[in-house]
PDB file of N, CA and C in Angstrom:
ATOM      1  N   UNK A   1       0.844  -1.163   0.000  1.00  0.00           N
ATOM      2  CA  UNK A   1       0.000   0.000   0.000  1.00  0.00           C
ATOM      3  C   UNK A   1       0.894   1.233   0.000  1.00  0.00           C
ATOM      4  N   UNK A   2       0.133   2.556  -0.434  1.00  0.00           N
ATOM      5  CA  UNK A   2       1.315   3.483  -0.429  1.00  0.00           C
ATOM      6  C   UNK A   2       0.904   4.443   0.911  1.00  0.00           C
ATOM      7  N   UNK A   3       1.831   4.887   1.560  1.00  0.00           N
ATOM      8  CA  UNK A   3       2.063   5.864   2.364  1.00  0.00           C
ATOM      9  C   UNK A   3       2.765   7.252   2.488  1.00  0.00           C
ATOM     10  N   UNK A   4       2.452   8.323   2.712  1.00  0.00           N
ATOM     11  CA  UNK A   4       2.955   9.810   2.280  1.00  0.00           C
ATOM     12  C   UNK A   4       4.084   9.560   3.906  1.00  0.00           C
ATOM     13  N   UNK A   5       5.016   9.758   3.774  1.00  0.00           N
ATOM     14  CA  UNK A   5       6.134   9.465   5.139  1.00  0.00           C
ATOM     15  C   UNK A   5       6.910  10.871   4.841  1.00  0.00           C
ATOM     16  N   UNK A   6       6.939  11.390   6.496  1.00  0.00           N
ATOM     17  CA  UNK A   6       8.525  12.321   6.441  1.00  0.00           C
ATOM     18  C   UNK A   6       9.609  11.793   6.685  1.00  0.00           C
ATOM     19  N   UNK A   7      10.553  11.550   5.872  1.00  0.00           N
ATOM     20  CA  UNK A   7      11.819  10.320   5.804  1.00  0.00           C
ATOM     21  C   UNK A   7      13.197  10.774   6.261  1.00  0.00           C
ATOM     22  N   UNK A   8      13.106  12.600   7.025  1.00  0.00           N
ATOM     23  CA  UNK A   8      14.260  12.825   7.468  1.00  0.00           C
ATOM     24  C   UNK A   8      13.689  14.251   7.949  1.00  0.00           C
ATOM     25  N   UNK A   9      14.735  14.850   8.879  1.00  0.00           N
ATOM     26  CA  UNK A   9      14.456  16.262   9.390  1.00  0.00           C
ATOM     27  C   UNK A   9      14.740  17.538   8.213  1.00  0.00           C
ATOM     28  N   UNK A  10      14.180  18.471   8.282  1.00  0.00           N
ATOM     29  CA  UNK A  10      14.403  19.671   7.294  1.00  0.00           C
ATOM     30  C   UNK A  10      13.026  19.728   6.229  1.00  0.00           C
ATOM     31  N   UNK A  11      13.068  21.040   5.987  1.00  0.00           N
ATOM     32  CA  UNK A  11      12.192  21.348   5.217  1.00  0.00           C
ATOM     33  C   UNK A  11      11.802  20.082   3.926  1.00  0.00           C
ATOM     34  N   UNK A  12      10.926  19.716   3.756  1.00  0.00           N
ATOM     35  CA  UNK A  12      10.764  18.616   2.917  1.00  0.00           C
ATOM     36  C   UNK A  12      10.311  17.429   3.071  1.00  0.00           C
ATOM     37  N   UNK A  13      11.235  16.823   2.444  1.00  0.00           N
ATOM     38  CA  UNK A  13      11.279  15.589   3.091  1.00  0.00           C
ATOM     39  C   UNK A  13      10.357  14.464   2.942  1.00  0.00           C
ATOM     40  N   UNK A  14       9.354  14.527   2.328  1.00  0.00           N
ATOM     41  CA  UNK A  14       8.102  13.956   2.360  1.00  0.00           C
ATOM     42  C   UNK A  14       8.458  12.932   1.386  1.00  0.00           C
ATOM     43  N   UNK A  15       8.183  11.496   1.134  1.00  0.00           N
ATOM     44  CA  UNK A  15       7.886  10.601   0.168  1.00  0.00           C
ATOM     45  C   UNK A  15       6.845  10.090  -0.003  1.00  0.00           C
ATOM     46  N   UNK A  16       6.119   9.523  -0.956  1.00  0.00           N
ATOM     47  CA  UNK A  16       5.354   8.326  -1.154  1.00  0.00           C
ATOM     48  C   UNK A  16       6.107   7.120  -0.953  1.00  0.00           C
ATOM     49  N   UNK A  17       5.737   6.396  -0.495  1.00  0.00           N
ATOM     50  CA  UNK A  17       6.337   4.845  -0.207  1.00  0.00           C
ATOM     51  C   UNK A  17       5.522   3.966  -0.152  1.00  0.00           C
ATOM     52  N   UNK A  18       6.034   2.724  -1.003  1.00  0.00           N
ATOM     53  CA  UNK A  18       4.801   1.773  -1.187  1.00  0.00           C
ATOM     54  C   UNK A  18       5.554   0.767   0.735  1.00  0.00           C
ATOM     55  N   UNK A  19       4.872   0.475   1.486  1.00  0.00           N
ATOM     56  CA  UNK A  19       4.777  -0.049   2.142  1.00  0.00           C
ATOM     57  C   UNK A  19       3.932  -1.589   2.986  1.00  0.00           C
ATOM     58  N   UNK A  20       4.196  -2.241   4.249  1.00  0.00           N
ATOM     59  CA  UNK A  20       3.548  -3.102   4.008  1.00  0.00           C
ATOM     60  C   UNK A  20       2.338  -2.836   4.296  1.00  0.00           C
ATOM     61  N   UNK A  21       1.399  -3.674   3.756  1.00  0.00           N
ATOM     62  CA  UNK A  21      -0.404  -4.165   4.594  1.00  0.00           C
ATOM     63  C   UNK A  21      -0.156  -4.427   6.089  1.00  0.00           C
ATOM     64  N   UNK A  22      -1.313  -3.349   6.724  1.00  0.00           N
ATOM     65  CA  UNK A  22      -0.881  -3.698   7.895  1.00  0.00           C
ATOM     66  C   UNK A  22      -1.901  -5.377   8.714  1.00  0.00           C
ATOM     67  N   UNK A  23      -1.933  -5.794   9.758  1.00  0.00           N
ATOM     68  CA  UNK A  23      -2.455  -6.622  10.365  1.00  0.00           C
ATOM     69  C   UNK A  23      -2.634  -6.548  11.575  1.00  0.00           C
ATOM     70  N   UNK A  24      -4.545  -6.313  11.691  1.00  0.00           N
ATOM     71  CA  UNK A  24      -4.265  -5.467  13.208  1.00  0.00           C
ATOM     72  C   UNK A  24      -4.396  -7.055  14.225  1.00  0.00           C
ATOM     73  N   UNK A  25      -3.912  -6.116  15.955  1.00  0.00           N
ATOM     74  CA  UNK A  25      -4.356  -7.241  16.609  1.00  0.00           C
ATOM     75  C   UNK A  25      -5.533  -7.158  17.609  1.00  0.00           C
ATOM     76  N   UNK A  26      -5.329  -8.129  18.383  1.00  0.00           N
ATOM     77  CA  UNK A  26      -6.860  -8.005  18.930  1.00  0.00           C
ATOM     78  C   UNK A  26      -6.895  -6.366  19.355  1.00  0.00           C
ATOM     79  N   UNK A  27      -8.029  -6.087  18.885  1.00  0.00           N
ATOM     80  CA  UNK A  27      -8.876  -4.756  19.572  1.00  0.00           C
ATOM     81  C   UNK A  27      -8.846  -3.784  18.406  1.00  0.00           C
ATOM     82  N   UNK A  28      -8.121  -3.831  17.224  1.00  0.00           N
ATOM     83  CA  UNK A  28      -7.096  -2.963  16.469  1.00  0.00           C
ATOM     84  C   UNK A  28      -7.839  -3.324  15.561  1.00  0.00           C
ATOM     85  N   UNK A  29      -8.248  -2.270  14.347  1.00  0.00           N
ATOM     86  CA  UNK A  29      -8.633  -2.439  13.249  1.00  0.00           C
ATOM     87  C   UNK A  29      -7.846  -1.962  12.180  1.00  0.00           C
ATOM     88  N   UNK A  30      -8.082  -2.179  10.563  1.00  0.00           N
ATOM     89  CA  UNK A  30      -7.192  -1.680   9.823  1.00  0.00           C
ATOM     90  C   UNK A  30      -8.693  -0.934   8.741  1.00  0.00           C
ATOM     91  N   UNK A  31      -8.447   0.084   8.386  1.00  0.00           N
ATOM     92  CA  UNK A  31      -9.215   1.201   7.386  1.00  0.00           C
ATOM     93  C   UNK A  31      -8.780   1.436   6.165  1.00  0.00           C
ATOM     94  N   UNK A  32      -9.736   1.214   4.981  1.00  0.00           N
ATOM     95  CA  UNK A  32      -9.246   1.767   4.047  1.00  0.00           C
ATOM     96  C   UNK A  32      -9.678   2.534   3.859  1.00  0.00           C
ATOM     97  N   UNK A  33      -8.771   4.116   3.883  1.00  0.00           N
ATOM     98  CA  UNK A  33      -8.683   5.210   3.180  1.00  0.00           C
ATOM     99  C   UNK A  33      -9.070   6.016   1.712  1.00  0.00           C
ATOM    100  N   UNK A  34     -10.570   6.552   1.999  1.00  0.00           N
ATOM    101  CA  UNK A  34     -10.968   6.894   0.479  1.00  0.00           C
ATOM    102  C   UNK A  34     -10.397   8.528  -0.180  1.00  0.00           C
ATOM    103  N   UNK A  35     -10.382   8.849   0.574  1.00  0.00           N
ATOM    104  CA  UNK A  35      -9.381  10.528   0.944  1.00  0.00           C
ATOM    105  C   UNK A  35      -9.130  10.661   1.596  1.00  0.00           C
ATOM    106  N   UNK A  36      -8.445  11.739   1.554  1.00  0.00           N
ATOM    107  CA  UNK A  36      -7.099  12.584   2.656  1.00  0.00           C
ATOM    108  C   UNK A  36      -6.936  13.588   2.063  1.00  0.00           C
ATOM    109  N   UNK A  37      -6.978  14.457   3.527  1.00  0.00           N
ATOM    110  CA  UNK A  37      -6.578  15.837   3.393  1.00  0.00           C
ATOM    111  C   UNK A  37      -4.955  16.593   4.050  1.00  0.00           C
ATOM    112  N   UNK A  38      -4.698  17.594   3.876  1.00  0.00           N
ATOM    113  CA  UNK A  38      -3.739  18.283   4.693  1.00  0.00           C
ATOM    114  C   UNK A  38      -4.436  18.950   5.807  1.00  0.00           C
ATOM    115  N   UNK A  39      -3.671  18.749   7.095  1.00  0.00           N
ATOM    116  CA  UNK A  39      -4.804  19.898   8.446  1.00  0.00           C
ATOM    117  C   UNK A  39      -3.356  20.700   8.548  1.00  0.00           C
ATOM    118  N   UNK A  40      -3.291  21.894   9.570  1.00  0.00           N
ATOM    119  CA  UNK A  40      -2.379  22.526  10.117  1.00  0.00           C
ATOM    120  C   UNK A  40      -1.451  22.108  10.349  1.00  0.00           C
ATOM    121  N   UNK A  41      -1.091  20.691  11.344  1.00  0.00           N
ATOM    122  CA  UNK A  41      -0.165  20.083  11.623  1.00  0.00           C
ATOM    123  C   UNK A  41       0.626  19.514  10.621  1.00  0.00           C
ATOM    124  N   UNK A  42       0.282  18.869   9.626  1.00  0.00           N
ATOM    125  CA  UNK A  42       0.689  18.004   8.775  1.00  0.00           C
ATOM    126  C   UNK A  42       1.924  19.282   7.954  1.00  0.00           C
ATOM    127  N   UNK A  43       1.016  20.734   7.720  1.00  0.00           N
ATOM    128  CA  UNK A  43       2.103  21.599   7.169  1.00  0.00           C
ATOM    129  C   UNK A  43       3.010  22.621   8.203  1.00  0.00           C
ATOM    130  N   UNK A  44       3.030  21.919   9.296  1.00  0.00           N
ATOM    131  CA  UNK A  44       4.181  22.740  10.065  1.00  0.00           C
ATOM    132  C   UNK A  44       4.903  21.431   9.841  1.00  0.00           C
ATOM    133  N   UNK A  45       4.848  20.282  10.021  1.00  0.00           N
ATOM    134  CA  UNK A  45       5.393  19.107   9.886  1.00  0.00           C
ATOM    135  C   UNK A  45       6.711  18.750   8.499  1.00  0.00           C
ATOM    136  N   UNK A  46       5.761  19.471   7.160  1.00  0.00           N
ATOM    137  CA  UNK A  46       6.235  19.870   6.013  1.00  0.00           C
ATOM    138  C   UNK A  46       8.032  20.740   6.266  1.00  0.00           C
ATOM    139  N   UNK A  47       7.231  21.677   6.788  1.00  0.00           N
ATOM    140  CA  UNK A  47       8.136  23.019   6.911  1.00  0.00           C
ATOM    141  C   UNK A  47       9.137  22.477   8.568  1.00  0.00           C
ATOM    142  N   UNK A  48       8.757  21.676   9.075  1.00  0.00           N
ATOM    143  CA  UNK A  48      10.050  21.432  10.145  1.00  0.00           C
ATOM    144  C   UNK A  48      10.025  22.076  10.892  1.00  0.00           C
ATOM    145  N   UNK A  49       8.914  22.613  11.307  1.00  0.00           N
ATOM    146  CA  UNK A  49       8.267  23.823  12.464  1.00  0.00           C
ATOM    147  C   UNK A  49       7.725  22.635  13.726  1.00  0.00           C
ATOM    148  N   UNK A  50       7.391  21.788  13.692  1.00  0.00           N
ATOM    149  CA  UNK A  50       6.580  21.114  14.463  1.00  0.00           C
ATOM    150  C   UNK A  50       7.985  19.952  15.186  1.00  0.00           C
ATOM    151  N   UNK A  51       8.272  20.034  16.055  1.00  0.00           N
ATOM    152  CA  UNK A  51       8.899  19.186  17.221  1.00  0.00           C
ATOM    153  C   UNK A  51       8.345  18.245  17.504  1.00  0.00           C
ATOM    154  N   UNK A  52       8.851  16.848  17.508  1.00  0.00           N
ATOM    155  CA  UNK A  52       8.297  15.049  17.363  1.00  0.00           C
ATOM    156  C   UNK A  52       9.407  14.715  18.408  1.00  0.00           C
ATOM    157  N   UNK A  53       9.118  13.718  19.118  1.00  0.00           N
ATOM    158  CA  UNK A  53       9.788  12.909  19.582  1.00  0.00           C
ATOM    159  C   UNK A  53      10.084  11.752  19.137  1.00  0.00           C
ATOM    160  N   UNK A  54       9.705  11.693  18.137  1.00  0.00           N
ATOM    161  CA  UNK A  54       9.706  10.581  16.552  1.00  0.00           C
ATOM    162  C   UNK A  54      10.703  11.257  15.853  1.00  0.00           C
ATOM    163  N   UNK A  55      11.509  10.050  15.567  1.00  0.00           N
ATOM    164  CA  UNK A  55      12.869  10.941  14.219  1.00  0.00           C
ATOM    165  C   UNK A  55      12.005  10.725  12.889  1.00  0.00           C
ATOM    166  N   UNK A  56      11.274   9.463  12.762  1.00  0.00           N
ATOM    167  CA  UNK A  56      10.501   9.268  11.424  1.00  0.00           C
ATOM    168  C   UNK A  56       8.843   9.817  11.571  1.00  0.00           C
ATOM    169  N   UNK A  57       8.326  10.589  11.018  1.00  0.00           N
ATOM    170  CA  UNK A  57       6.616  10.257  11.278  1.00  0.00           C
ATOM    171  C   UNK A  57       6.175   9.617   9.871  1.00  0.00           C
ATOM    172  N   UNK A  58       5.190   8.099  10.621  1.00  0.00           N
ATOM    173  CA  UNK A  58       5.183   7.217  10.676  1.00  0.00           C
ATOM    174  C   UNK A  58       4.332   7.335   8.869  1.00  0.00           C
ATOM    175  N   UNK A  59       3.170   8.453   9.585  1.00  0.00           N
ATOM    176  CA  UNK A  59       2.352   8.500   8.119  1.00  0.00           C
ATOM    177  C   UNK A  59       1.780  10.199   8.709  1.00  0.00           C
ATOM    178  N   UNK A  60       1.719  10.972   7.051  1.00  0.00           N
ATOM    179  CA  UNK A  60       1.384  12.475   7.683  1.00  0.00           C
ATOM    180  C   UNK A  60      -0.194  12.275   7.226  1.00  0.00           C
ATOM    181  N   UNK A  61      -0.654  13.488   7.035  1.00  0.00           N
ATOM    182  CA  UNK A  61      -2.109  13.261   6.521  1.00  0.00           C
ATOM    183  C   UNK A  61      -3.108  12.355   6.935  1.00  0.00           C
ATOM    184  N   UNK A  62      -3.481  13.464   7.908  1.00  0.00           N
ATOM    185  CA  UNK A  62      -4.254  12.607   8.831  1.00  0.00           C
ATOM    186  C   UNK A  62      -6.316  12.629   8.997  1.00  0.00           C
ATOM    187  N   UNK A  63      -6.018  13.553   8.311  1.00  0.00           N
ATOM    188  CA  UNK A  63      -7.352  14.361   7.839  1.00  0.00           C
ATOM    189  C   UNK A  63      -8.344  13.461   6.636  1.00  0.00           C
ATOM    190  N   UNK A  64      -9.162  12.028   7.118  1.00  0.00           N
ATOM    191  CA  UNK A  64      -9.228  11.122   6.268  1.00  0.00           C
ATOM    192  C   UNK A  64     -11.089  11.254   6.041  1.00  0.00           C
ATOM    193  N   UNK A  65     -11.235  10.226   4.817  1.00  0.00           N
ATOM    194  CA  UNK A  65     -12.727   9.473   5.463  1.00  0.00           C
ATOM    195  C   UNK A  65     -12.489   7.995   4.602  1.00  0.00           C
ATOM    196  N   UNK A  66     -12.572   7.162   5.653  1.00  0.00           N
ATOM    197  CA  UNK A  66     -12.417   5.688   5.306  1.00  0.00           C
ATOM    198  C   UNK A  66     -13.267   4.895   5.755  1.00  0.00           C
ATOM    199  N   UNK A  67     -13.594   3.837   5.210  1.00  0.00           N
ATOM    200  CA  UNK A  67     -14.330   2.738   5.641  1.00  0.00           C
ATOM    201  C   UNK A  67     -13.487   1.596   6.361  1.00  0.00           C
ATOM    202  N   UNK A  68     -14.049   0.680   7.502  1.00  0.00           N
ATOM    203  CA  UNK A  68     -13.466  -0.104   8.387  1.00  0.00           C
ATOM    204  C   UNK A  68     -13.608  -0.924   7.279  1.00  0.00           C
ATOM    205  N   UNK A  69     -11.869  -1.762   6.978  1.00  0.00           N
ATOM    206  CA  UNK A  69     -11.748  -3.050   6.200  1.00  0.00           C
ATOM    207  C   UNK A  69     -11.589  -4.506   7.034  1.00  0.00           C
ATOM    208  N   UNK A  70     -10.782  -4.480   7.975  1.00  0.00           N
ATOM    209  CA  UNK A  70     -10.205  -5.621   8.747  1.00  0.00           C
ATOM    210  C   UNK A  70     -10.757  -5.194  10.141  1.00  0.00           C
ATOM    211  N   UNK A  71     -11.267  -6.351  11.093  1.00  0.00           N
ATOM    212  CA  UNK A  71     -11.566  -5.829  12.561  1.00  0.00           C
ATOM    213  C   UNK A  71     -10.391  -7.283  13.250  1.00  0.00           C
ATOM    214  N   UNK A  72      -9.519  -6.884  14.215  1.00  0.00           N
ATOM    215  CA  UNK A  72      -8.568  -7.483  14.550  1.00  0.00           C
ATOM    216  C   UNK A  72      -9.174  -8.501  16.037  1.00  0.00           C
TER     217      UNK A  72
END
């Protein structure tokens, strides 16, 4: 599946990456994603304004509407 990832610190940075399917576990579901948007965070995130205690973030764009695919 593909994922929008920030793959290093500094302005930028952003990739598409095809990545794996995830597999949730008990309690955990997995969603497929019919859109996505950008919110505020996602573009201070862009610009390297926003402080993580994460060196990688994981997936940006968080601003969705999906339907439940997998219930774990």
């Amino acid at each position: 599946m593909l994922a929008v990832r920030k793959t290093a610190r500094g302005v930028g940075n952003i990739e598409v990456q095809d990545v794996p399917e995830p597999r949730p576990g008990p309690g955990q579901v997995v969603i497929e994603v019919n859109s996505s948007g950008i919110c505020g965070t996602d573009l201070h995130i862009y610009l390297d304004e926003f402080e993580t205690h994460r060196r990688v973030m994981a997936a940006a764009w968080r601003c969705w509407s999906f339907a439940l695919e997998v219930l774990g």
